[in-house]
N, C-alpha and C. Protein backbone atom coordinates (compact mmCIF):
# COMPACT_ATOMS: atom_id res chain seq x y z
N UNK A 1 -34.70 -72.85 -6.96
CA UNK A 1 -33.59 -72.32 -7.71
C UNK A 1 -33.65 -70.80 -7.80
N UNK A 2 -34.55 -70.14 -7.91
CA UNK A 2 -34.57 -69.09 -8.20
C UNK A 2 -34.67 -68.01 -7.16
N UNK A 3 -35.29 -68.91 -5.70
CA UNK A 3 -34.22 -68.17 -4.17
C UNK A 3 -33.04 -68.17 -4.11
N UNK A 4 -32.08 -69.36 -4.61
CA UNK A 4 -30.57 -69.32 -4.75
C UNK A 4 -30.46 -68.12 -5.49
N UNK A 5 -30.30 -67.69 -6.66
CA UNK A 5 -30.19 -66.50 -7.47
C UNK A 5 -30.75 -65.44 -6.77
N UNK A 6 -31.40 -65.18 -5.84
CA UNK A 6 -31.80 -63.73 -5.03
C UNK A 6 -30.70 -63.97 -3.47
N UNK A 7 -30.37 -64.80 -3.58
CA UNK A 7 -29.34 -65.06 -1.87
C UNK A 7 -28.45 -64.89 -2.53
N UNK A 8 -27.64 -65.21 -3.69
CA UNK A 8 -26.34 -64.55 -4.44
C UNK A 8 -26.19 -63.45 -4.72
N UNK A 9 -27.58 -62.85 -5.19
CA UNK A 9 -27.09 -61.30 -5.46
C UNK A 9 -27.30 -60.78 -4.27
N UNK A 10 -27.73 -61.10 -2.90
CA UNK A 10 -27.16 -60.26 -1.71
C UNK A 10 -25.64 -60.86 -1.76
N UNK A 11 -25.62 -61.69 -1.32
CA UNK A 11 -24.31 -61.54 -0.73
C UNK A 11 -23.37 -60.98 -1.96
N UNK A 12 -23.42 -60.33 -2.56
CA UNK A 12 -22.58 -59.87 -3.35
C UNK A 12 -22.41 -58.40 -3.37
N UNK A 13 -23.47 -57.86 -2.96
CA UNK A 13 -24.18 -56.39 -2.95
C UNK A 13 -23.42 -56.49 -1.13
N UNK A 14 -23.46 -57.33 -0.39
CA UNK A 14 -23.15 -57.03 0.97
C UNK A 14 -21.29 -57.25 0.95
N UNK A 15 -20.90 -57.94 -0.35
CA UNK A 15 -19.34 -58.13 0.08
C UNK A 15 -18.87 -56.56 -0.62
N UNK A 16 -19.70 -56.74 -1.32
CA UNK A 16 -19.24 -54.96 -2.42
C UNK A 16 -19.62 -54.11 -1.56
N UNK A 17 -20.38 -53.96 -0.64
CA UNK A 17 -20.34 -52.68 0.79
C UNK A 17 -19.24 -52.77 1.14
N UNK A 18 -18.50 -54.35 1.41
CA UNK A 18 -17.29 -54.24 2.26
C UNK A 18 -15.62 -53.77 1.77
N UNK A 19 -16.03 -53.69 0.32
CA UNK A 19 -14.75 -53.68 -0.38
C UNK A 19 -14.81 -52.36 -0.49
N UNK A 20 -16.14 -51.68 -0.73
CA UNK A 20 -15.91 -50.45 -1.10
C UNK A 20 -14.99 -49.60 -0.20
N UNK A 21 -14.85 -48.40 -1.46
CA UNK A 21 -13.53 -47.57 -0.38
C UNK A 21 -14.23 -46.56 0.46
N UNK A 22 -13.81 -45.85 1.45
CA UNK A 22 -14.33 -44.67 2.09
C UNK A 22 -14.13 -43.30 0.89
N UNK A 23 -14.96 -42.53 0.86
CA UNK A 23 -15.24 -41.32 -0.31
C UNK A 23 -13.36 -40.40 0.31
N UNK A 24 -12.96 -40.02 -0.45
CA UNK A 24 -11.38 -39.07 -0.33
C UNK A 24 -12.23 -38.01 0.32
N UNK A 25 -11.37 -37.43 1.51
CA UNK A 25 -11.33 -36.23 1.76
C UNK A 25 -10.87 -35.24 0.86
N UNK A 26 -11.60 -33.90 0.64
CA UNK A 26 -10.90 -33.11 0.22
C UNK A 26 -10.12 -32.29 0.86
N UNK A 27 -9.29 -31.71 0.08
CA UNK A 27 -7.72 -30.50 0.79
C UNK A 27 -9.29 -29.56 1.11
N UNK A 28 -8.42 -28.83 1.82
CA UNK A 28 -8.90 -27.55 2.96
C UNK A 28 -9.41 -26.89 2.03
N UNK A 29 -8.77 -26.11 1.14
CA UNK A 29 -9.24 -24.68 0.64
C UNK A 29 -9.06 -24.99 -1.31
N UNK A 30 -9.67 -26.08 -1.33
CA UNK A 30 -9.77 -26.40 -3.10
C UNK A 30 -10.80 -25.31 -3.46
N UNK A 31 -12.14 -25.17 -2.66
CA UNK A 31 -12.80 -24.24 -3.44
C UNK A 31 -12.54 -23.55 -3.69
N UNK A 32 -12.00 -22.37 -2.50
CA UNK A 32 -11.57 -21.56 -2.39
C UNK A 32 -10.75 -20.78 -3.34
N UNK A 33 -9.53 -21.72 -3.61
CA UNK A 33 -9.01 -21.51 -4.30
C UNK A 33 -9.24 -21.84 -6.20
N UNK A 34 -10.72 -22.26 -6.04
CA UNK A 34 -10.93 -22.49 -7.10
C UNK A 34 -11.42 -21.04 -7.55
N UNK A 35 -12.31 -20.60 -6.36
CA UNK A 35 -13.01 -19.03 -6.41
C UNK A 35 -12.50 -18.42 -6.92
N UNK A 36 -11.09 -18.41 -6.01
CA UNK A 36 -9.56 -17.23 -6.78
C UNK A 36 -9.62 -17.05 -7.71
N UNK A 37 -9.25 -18.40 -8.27
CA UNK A 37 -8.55 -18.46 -10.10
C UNK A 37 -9.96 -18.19 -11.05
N UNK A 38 -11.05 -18.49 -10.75
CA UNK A 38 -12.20 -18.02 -11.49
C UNK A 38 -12.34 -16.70 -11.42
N UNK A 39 -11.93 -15.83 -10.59
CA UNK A 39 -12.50 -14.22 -10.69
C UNK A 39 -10.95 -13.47 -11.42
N UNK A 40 -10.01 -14.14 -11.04
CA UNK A 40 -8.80 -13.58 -11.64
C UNK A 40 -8.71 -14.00 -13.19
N UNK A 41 -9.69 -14.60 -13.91
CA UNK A 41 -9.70 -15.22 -15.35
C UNK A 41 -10.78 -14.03 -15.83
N UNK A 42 -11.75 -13.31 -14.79
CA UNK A 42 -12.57 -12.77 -15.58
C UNK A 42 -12.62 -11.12 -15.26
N UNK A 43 -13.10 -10.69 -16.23
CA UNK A 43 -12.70 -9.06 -16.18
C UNK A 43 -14.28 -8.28 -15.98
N UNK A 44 -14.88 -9.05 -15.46
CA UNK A 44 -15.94 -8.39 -14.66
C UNK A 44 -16.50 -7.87 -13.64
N UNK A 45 -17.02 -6.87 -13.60
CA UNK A 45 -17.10 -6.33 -12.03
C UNK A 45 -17.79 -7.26 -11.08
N UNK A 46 -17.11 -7.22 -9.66
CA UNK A 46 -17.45 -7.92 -8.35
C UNK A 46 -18.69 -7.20 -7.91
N UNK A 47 -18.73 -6.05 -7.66
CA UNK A 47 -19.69 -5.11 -7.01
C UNK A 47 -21.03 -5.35 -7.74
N UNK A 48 -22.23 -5.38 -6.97
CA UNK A 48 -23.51 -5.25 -7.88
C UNK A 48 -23.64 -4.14 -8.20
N UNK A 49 -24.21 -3.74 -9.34
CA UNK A 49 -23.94 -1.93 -10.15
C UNK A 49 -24.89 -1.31 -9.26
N UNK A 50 -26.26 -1.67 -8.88
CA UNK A 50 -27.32 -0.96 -8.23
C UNK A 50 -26.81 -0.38 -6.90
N UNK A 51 -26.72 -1.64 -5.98
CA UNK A 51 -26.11 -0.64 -4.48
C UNK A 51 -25.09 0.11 -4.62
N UNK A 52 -24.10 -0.52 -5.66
CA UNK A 52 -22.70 0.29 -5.97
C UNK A 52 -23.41 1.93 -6.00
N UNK A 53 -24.23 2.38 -7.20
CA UNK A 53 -24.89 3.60 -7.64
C UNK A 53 -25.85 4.48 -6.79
N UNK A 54 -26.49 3.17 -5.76
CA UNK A 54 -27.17 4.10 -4.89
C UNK A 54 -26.09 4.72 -3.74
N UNK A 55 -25.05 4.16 -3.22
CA UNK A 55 -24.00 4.56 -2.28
C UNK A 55 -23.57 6.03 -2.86
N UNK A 56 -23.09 5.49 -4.18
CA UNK A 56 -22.13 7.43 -4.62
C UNK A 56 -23.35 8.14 -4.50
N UNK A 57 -24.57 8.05 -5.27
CA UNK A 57 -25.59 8.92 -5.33
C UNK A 57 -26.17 9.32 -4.25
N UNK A 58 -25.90 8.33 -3.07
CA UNK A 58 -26.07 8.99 -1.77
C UNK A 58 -25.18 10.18 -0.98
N UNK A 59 -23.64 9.53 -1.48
CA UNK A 59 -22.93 10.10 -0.85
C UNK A 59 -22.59 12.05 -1.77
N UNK A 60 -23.31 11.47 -3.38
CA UNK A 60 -22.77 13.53 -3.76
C UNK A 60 -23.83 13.94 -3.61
N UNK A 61 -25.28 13.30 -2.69
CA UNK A 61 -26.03 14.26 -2.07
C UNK A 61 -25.89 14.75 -1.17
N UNK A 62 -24.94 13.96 -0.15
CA UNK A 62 -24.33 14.78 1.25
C UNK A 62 -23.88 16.15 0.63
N UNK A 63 -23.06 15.90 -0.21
CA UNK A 63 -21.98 17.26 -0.59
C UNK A 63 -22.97 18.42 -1.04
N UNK A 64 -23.91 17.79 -1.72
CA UNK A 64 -24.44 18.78 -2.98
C UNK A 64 -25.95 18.25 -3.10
N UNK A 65 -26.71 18.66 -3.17
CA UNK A 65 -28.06 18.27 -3.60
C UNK A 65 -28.41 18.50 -4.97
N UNK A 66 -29.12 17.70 -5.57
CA UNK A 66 -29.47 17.95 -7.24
C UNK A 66 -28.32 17.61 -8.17
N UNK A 67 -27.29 16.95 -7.53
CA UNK A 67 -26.51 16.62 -8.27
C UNK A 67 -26.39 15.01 -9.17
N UNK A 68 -26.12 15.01 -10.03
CA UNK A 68 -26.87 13.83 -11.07
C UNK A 68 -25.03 13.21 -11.55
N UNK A 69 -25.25 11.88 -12.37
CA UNK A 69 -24.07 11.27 -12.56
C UNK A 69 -24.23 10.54 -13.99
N UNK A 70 -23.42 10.40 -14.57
CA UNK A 70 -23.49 9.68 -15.73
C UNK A 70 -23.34 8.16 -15.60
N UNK A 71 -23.87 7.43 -16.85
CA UNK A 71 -23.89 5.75 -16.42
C UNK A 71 -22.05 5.60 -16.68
N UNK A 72 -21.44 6.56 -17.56
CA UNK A 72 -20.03 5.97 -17.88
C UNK A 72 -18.98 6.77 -16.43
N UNK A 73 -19.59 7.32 -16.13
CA UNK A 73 -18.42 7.80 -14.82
C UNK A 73 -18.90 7.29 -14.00
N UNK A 74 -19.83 6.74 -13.66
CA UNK A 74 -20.33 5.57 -12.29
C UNK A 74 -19.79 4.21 -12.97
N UNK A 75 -19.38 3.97 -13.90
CA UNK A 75 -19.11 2.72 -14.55
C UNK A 75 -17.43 2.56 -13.85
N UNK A 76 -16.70 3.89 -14.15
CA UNK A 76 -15.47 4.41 -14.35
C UNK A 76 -15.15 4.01 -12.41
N UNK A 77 -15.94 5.20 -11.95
CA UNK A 77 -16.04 4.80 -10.16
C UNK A 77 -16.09 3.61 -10.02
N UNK A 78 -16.94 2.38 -10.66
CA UNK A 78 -16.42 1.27 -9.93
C UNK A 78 -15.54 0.61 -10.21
N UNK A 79 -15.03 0.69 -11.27
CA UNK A 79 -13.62 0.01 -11.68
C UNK A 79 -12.71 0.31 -11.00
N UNK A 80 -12.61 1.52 -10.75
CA UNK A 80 -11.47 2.30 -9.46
C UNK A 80 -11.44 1.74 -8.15
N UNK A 81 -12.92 1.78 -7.80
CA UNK A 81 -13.09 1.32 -6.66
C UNK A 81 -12.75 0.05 -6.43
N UNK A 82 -13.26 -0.94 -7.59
CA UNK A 82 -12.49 -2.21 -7.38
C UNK A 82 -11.14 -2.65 -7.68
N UNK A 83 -10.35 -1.56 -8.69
CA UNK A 83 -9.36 -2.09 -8.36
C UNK A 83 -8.51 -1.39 -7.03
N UNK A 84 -8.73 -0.59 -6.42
CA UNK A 84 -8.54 -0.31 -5.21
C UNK A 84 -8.51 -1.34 -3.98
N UNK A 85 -9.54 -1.76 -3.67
CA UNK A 85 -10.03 -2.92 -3.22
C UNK A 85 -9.08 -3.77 -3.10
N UNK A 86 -9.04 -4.20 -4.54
CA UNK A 86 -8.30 -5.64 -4.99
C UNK A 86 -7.03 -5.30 -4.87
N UNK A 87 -6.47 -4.40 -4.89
CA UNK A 87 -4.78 -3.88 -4.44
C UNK A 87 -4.25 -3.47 -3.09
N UNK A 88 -5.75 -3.24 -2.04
CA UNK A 88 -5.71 -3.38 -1.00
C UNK A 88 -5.71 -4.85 -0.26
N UNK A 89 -6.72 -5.64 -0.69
CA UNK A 89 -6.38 -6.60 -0.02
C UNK A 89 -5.31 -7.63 -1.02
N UNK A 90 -4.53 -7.09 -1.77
CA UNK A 90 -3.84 -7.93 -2.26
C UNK A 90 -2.19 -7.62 -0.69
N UNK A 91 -2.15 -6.10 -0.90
CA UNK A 91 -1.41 -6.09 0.32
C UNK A 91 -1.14 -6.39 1.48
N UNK A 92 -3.24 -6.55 1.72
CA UNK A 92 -3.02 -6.86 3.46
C UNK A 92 -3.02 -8.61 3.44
N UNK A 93 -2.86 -9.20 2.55
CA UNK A 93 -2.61 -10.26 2.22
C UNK A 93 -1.16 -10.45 2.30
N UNK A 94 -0.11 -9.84 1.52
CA UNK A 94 1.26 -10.03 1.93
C UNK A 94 1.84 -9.70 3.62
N UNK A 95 0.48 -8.45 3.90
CA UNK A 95 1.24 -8.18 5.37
C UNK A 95 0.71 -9.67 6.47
N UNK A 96 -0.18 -10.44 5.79
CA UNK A 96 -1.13 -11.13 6.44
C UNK A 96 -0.03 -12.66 6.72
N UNK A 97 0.77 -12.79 5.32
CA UNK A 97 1.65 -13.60 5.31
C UNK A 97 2.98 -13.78 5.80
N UNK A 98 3.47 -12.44 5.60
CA UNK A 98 4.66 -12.17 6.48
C UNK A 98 4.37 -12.31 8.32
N UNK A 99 3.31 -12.25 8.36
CA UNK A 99 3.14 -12.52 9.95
C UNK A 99 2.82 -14.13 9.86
N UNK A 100 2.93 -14.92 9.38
CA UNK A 100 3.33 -15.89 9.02
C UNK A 100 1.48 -16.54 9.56
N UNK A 101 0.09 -15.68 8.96
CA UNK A 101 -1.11 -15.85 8.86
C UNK A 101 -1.44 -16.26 7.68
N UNK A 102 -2.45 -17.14 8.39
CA UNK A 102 -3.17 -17.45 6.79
C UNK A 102 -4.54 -15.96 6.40
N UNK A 103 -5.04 -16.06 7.49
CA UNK A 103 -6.28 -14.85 6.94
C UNK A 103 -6.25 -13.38 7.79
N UNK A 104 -6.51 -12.92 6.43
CA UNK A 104 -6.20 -11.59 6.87
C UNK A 104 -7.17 -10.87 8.14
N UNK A 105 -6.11 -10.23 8.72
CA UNK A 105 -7.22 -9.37 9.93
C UNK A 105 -6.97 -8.12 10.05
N UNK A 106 -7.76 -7.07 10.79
CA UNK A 106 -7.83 -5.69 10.76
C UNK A 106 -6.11 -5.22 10.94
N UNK A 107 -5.79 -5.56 11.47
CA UNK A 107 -4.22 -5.34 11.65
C UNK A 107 -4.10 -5.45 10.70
N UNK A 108 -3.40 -6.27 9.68
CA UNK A 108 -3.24 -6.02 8.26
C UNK A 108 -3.60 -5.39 7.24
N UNK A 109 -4.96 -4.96 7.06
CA UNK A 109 -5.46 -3.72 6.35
C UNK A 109 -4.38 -2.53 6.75
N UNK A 110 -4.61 -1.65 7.99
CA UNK A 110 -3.87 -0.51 8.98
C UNK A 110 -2.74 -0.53 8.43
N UNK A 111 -1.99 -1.78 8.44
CA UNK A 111 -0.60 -1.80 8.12
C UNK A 111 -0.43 -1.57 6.59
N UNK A 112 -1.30 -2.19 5.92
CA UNK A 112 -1.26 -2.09 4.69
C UNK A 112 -1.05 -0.31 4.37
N UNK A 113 -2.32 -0.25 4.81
CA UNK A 113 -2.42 1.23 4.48
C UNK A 113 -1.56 2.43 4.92
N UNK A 114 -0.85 1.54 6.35
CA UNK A 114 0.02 3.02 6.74
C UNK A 114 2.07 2.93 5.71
N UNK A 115 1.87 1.44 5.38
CA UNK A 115 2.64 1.50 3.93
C UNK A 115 2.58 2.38 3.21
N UNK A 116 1.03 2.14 2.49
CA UNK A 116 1.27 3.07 1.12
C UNK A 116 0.77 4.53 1.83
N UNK A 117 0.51 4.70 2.53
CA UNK A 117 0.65 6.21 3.02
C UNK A 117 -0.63 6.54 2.97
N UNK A 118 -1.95 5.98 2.77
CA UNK A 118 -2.79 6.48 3.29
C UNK A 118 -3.66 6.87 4.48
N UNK A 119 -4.63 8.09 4.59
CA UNK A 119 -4.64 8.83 5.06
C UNK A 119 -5.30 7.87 6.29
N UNK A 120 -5.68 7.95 7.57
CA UNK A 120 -6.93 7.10 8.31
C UNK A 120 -8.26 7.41 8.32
């Protein structure tokens, strides 16, 4: 009797393999677009502050040597910088779409930029 009760619970475990469903595919770009809506909810900087600080501090030693920066105007620089960024590729994103693309490519930056008139 108690082999009957171990041959029932296979075949039950083997009909429930068969019923089961296949796992759903997911859509293409759920993460993705999950990424989006998570960084557009938060008002924190993208850039890591360190390389961000060593780049300018590299670059106003080209100009100038001995020249030093404050933590609130390197704070100030990256906010600029990112929203720069983020208004750039928000554009080369529309130019990206009107060419009827999904992802943006160097062509679209160029274009972007020779829009708003900046310099090359």
């Amino acid at each position: 009797m108690n082999h009957h009760k171990r041959r029932r619970s296979v075949s039950r475990s083997a009909s429930h393999r068969e019923t089961a469903r296949a796992p759903q595919r997911r859509r293409r770009y759920t993460k993705a677009f999950a990424e989006i809506r998570h960084y557009q909810k938060t008002a924190e900087l993208l850039l890591p502050r360190r390389p961000f600080a060593r780049v300018v501090k590299e670059e106003l030693q080209r100009y100038c040597a001995g020249l030093r920066i404050q933590a609130l105007a390197l704070e100030a620089l990256q906010e600029a910088t990112e929203a720069f960024f983020i208004s750039m590729l928000e554009d080369s994103n529309l130019c990206a779409i009107h060419a009827k693309q999904v992802t943006i490519q160097p062509k679209d930056i160029r274009l972007a930029r020779r829009i708003r008139g900046d310099c090359s």
